[in-house]
PDB file of N, CA and C in Angstrom:
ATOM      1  N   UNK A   1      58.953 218.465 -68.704  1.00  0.00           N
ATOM      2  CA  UNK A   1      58.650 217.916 -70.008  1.00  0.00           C
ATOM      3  C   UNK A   1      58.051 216.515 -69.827  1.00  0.00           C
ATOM      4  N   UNK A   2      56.852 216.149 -70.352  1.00  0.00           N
ATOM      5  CA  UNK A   2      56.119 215.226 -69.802  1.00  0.00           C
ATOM      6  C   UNK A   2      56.998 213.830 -71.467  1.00  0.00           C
ATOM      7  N   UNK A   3      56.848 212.774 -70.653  1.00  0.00           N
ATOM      8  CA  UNK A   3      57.424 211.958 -71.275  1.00  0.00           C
ATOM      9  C   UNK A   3      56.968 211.178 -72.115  1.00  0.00           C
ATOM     10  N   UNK A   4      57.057 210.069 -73.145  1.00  0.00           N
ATOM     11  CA  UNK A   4      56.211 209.875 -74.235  1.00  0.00           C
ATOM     12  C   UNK A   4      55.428 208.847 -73.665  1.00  0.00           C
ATOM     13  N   UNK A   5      55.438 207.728 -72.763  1.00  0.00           N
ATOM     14  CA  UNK A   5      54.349 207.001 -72.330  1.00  0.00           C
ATOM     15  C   UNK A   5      53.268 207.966 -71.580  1.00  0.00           C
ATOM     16  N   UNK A   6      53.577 209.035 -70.814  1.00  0.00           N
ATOM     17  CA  UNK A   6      52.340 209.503 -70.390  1.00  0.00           C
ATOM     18  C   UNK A   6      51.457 210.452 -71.342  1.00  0.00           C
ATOM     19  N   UNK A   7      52.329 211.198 -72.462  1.00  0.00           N
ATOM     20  CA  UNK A   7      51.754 211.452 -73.123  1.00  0.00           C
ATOM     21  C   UNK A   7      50.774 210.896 -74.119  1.00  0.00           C
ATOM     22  N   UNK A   8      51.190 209.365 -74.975  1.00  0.00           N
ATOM     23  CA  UNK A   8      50.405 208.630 -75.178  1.00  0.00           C
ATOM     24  C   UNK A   8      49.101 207.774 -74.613  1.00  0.00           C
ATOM     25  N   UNK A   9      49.619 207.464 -73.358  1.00  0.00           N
ATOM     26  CA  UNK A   9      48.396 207.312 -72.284  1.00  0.00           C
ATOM     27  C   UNK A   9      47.070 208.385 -72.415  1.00  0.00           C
ATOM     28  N   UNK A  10      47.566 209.321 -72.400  1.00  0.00           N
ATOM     29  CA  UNK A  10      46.469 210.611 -72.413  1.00  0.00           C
ATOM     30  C   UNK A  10      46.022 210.660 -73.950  1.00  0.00           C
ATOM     31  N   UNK A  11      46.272 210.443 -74.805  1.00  0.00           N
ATOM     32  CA  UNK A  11      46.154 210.411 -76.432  1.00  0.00           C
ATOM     33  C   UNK A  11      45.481 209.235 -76.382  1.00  0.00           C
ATOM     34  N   UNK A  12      45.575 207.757 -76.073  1.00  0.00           N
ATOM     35  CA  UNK A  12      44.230 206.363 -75.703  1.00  0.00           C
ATOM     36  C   UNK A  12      43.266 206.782 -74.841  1.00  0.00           C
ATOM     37  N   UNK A  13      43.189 207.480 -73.793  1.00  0.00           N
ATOM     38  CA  UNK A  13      42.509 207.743 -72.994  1.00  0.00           C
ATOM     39  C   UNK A  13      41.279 208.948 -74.074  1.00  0.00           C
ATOM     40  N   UNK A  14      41.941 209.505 -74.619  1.00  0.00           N
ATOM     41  CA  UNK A  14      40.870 210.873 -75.637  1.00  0.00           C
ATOM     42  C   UNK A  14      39.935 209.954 -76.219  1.00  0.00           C
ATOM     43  N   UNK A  15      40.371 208.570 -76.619  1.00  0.00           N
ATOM     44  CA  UNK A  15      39.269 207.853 -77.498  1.00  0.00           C
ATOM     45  C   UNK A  15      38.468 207.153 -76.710  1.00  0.00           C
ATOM     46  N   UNK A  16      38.006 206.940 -75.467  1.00  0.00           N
ATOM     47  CA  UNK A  16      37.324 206.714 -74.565  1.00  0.00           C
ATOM     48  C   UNK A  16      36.143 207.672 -74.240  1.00  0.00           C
ATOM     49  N   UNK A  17      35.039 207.395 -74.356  1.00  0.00           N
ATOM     50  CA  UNK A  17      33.950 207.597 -73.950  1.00  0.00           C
ATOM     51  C   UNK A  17      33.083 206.761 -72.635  1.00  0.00           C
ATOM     52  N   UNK A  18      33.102 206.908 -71.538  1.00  0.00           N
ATOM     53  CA  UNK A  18      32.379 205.979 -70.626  1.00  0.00           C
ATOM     54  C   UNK A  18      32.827 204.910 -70.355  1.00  0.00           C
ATOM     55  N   UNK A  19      34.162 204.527 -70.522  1.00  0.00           N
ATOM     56  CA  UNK A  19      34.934 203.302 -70.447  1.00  0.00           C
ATOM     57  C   UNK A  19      35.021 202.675 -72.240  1.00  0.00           C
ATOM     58  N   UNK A  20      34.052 203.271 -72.673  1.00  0.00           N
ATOM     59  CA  UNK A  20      34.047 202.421 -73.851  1.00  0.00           C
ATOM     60  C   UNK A  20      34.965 203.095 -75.048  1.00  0.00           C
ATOM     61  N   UNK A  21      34.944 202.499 -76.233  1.00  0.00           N
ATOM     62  CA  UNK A  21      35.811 203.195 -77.309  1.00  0.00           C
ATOM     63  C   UNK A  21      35.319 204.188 -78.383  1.00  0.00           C
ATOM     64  N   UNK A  22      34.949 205.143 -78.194  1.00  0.00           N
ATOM     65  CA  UNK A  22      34.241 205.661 -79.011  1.00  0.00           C
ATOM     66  C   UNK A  22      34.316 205.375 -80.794  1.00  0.00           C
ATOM     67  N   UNK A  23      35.503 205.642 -81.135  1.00  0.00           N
ATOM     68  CA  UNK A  23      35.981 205.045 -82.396  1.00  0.00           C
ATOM     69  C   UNK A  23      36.989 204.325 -82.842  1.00  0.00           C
ATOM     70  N   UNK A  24      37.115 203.966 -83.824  1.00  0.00           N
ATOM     71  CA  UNK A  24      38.745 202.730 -84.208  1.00  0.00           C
ATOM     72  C   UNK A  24      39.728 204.236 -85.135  1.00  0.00           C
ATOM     73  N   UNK A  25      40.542 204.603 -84.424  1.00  0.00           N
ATOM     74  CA  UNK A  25      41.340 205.777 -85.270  1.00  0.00           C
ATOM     75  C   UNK A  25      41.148 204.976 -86.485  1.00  0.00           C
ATOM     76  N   UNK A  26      41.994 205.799 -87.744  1.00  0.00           N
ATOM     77  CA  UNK A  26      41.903 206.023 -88.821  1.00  0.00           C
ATOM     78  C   UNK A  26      43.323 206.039 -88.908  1.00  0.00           C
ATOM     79  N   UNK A  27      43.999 206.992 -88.376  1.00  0.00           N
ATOM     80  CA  UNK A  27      45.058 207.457 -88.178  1.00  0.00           C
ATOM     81  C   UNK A  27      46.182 206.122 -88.069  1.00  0.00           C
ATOM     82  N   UNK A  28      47.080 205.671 -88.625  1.00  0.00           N
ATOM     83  CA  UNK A  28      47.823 204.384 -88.328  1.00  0.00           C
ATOM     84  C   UNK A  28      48.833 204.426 -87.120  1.00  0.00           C
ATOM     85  N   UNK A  29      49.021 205.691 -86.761  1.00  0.00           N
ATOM     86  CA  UNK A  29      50.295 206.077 -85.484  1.00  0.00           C
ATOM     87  C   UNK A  29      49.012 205.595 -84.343  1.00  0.00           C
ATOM     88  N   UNK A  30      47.957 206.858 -84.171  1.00  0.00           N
ATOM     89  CA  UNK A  30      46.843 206.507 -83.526  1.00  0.00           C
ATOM     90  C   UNK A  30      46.744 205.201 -82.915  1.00  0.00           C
ATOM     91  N   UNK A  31      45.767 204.515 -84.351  1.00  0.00           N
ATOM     92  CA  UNK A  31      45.441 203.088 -83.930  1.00  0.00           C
ATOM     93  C   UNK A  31      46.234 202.000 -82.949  1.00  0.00           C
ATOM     94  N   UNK A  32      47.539 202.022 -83.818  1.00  0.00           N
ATOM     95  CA  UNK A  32      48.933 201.405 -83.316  1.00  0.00           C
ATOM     96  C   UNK A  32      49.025 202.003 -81.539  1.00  0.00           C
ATOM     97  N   UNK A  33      49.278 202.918 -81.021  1.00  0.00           N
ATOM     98  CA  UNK A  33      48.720 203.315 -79.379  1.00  0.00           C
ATOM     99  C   UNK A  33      47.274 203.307 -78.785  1.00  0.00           C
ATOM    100  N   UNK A  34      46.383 203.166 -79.688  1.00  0.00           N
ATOM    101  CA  UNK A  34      45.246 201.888 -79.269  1.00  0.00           C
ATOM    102  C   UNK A  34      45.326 200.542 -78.908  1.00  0.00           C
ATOM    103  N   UNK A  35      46.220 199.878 -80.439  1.00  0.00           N
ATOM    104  CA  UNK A  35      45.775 198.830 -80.012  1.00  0.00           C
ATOM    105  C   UNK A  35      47.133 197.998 -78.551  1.00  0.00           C
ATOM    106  N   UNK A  36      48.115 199.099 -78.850  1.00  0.00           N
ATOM    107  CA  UNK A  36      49.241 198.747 -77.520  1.00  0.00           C
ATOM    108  C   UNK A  36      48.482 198.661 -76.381  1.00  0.00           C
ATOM    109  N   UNK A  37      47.326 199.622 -76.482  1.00  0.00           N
ATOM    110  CA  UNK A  37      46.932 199.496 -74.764  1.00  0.00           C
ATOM    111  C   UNK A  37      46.149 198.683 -74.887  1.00  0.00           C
ATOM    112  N   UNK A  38      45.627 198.015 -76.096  1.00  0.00           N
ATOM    113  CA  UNK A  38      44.781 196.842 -75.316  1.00  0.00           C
ATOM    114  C   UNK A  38      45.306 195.951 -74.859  1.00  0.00           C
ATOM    115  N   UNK A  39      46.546 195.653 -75.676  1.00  0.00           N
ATOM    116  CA  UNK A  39      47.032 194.222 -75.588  1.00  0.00           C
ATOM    117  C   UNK A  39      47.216 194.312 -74.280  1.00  0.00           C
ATOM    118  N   UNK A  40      48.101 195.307 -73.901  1.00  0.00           N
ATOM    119  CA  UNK A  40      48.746 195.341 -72.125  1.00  0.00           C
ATOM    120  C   UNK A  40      47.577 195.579 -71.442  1.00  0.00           C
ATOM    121  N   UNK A  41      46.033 195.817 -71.509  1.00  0.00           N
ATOM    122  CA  UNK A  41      45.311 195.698 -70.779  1.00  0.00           C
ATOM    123  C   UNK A  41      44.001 194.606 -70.410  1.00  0.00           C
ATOM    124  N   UNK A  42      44.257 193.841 -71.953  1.00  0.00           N
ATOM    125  CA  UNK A  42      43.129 193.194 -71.847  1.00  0.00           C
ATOM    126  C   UNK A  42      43.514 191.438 -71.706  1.00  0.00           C
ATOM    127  N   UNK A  43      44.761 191.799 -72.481  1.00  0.00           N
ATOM    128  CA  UNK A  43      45.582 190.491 -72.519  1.00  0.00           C
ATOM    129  C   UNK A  43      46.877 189.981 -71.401  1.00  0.00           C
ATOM    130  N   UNK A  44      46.676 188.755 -71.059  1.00  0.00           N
ATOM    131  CA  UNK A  44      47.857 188.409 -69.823  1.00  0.00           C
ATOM    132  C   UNK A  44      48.478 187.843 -70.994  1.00  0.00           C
ATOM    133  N   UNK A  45      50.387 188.235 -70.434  1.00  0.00           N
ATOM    134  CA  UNK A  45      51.096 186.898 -71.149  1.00  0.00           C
ATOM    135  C   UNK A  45      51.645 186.242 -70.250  1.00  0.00           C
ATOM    136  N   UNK A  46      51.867 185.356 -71.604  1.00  0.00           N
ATOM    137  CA  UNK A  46      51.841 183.583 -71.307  1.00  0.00           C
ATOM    138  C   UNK A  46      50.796 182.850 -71.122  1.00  0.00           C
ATOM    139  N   UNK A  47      49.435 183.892 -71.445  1.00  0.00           N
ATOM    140  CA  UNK A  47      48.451 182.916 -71.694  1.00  0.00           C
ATOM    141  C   UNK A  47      47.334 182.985 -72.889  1.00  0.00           C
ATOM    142  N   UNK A  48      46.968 181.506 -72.890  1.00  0.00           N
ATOM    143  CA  UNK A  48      46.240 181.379 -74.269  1.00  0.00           C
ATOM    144  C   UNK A  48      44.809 181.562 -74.523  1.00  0.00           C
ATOM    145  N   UNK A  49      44.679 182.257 -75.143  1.00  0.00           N
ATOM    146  CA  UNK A  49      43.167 182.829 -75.742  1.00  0.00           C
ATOM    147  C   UNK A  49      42.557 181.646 -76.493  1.00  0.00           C
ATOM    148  N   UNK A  50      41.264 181.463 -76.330  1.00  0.00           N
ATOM    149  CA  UNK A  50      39.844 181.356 -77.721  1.00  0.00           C
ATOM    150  C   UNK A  50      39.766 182.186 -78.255  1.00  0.00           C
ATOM    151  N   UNK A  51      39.414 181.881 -79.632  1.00  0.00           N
ATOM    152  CA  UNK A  51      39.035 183.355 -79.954  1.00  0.00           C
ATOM    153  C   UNK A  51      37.821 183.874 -79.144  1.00  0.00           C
ATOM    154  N   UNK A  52      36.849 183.249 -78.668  1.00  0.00           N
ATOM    155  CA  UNK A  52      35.687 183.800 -78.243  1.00  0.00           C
ATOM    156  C   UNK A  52      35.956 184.127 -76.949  1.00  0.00           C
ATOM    157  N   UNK A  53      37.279 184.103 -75.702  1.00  0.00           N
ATOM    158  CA  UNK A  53      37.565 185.116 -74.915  1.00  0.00           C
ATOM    159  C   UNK A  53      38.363 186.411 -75.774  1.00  0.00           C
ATOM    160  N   UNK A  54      39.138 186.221 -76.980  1.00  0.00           N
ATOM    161  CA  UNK A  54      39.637 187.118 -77.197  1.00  0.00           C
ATOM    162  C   UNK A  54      38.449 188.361 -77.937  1.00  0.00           C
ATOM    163  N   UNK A  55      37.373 187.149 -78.505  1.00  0.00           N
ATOM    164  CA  UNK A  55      36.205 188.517 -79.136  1.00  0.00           C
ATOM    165  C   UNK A  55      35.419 189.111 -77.523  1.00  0.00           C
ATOM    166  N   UNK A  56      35.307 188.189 -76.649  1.00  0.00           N
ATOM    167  CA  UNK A  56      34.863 188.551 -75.126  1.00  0.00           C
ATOM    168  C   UNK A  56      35.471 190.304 -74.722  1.00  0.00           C
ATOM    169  N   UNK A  57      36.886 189.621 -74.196  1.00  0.00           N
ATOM    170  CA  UNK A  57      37.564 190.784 -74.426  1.00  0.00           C
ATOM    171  C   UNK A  57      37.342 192.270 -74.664  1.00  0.00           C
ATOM    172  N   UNK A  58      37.721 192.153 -76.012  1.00  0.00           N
ATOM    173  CA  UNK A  58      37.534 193.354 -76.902  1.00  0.00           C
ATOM    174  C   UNK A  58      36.166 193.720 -77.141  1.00  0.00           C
ATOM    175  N   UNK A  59      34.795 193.361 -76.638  1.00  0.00           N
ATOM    176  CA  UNK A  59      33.353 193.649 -76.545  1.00  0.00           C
ATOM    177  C   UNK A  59      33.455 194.811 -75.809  1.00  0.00           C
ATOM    178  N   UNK A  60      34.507 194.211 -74.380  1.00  0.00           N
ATOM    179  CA  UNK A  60      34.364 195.185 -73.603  1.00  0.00           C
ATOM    180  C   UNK A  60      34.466 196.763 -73.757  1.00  0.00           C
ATOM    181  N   UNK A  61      35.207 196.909 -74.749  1.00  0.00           N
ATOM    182  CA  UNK A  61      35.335 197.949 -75.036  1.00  0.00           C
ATOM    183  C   UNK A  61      34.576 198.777 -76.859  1.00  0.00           C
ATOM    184  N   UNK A  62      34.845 197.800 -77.392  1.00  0.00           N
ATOM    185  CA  UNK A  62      34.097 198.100 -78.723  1.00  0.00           C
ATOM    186  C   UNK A  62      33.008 197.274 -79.360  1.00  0.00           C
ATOM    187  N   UNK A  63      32.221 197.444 -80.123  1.00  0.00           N
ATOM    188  CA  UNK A  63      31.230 196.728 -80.478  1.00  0.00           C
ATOM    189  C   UNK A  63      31.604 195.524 -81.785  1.00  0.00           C
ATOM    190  N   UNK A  64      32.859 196.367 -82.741  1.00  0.00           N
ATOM    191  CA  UNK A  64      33.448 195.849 -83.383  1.00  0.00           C
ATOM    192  C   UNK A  64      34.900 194.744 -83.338  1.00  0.00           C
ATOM    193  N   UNK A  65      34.768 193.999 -82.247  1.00  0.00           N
ATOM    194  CA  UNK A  65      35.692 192.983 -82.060  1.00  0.00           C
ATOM    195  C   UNK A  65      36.431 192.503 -83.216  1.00  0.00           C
ATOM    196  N   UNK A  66      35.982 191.978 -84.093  1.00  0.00           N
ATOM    197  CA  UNK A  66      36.444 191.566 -85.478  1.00  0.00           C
ATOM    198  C   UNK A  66      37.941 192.450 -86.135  1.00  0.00           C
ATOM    199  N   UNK A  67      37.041 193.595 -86.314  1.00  0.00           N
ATOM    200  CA  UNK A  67      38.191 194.303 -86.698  1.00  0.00           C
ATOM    201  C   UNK A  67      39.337 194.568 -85.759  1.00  0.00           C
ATOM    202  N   UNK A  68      39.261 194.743 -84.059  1.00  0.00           N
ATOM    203  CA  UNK A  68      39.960 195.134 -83.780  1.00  0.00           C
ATOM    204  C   UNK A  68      40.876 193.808 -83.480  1.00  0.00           C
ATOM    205  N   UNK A  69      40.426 192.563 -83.452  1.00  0.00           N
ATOM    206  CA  UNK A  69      41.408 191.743 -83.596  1.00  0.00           C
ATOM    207  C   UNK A  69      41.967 191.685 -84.315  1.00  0.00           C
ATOM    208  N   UNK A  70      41.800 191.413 -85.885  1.00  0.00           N
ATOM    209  CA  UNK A  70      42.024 191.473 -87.063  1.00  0.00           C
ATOM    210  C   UNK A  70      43.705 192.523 -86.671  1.00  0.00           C
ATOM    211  N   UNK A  71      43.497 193.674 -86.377  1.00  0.00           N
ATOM    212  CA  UNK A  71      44.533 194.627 -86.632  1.00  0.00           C
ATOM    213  C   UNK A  71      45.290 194.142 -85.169  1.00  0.00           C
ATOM    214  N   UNK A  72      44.829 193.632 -84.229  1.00  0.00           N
ATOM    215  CA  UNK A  72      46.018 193.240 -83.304  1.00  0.00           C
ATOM    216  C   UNK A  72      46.971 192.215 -83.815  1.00  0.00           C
ATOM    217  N   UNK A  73      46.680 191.203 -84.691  1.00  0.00           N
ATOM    218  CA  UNK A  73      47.195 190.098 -84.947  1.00  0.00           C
ATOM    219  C   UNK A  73      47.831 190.721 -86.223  1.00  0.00           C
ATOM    220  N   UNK A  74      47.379 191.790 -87.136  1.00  0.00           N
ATOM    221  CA  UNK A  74      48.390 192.398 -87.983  1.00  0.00           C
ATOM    222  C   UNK A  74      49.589 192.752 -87.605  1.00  0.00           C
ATOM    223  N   UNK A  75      49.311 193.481 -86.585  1.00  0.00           N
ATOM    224  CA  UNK A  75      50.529 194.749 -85.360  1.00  0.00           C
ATOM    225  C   UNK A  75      51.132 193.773 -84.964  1.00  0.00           C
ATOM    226  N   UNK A  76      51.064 192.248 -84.406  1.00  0.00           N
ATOM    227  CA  UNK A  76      51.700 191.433 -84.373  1.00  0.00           C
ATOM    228  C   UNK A  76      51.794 191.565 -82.578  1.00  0.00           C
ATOM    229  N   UNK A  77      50.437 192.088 -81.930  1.00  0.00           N
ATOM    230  CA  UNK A  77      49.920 192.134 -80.732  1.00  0.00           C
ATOM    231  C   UNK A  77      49.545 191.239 -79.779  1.00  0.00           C
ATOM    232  N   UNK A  78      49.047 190.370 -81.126  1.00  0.00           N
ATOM    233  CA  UNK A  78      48.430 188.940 -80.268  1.00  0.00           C
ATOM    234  C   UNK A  78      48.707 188.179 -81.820  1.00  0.00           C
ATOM    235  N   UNK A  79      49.315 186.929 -81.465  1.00  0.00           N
ATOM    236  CA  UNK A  79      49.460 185.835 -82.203  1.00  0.00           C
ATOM    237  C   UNK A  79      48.935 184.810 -82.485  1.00  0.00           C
ATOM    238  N   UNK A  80      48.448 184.326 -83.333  1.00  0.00           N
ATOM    239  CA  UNK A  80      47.962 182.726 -83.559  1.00  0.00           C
ATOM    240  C   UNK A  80      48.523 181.763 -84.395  1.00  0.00           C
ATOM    241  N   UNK A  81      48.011 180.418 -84.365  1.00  0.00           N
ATOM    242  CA  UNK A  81      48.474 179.915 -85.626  1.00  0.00           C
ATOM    243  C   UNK A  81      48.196 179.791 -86.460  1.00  0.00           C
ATOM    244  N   UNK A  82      48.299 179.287 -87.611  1.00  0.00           N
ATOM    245  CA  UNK A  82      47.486 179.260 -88.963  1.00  0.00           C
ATOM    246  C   UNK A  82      46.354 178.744 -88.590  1.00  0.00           C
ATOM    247  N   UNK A  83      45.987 177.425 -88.101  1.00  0.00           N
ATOM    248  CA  UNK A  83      44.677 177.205 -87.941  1.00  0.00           C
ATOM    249  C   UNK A  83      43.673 178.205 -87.276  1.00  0.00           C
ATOM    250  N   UNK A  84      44.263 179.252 -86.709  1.00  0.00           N
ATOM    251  CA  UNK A  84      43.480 180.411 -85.839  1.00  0.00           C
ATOM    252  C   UNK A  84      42.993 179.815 -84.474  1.00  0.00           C
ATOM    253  N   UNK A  85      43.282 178.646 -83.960  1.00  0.00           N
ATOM    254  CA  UNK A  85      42.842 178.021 -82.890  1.00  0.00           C
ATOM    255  C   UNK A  85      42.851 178.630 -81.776  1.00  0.00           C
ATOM    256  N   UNK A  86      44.073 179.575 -81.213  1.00  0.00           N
ATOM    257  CA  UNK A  86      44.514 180.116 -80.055  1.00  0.00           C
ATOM    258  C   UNK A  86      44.818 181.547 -80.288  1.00  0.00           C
ATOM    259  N   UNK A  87      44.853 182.160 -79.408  1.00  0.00           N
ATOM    260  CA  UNK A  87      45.436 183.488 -79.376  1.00  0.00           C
ATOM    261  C   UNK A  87      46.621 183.902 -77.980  1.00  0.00           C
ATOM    262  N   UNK A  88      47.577 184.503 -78.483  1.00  0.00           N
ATOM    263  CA  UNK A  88      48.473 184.810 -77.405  1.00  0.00           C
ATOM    264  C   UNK A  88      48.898 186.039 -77.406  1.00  0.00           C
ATOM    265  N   UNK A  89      49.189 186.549 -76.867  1.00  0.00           N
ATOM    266  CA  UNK A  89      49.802 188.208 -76.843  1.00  0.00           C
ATOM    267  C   UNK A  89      51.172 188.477 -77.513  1.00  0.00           C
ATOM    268  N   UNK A  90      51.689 188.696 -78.398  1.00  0.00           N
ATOM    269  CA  UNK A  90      53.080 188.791 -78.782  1.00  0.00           C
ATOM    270  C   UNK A  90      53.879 190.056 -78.133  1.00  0.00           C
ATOM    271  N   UNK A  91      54.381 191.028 -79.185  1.00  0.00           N
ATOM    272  CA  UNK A  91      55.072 191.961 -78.317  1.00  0.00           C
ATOM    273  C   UNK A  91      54.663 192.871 -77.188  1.00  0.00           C
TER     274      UNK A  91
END
């Protein structure tokens, strides 16, 4: 019985096209195991982002950076402060 991280692994991996992201699910379970693997892949913790490494980043994989920050910092993925100055990885 295969276990729920590898199964999810393989469920982020389906939305991959060529390294890249083919689409932003729709789906809110979906998205939410999207955007987990970015954080743990794109983001180190304990360290602090620009936004313009954190839009860097997320290029790498989608064209739409904006949004997908937008919903990391919802999910409470990556943190900032009110001024939006920094970015950090939360849970």
């Amino acid at each position: 019985m295969p276990d729920n991280d590898s199964s999810g692994s393989h469920q982020v991996a389906a939305l991959f096209s060529h390294g890249r992201l083919a689409a932003i699910p729709r789906k809110t379970a979906r998205r939410e195991q999207l955007l987990v693997h970015l954080s743990e892949t794109l983001f180190e913790r304990d360290r602090t982002y620009t936004e313009r490494e954190v839009n860097e980043a997320l290029l790498t994989v989608h064209e739409d950076c904006s949004a997908l920050r937008r919903y990391l910092v919802v999910a409470g993925l990556l943190v900032r402060p009110k001024d939006g100055s920094s970015y950090r990885r939360g849970r």
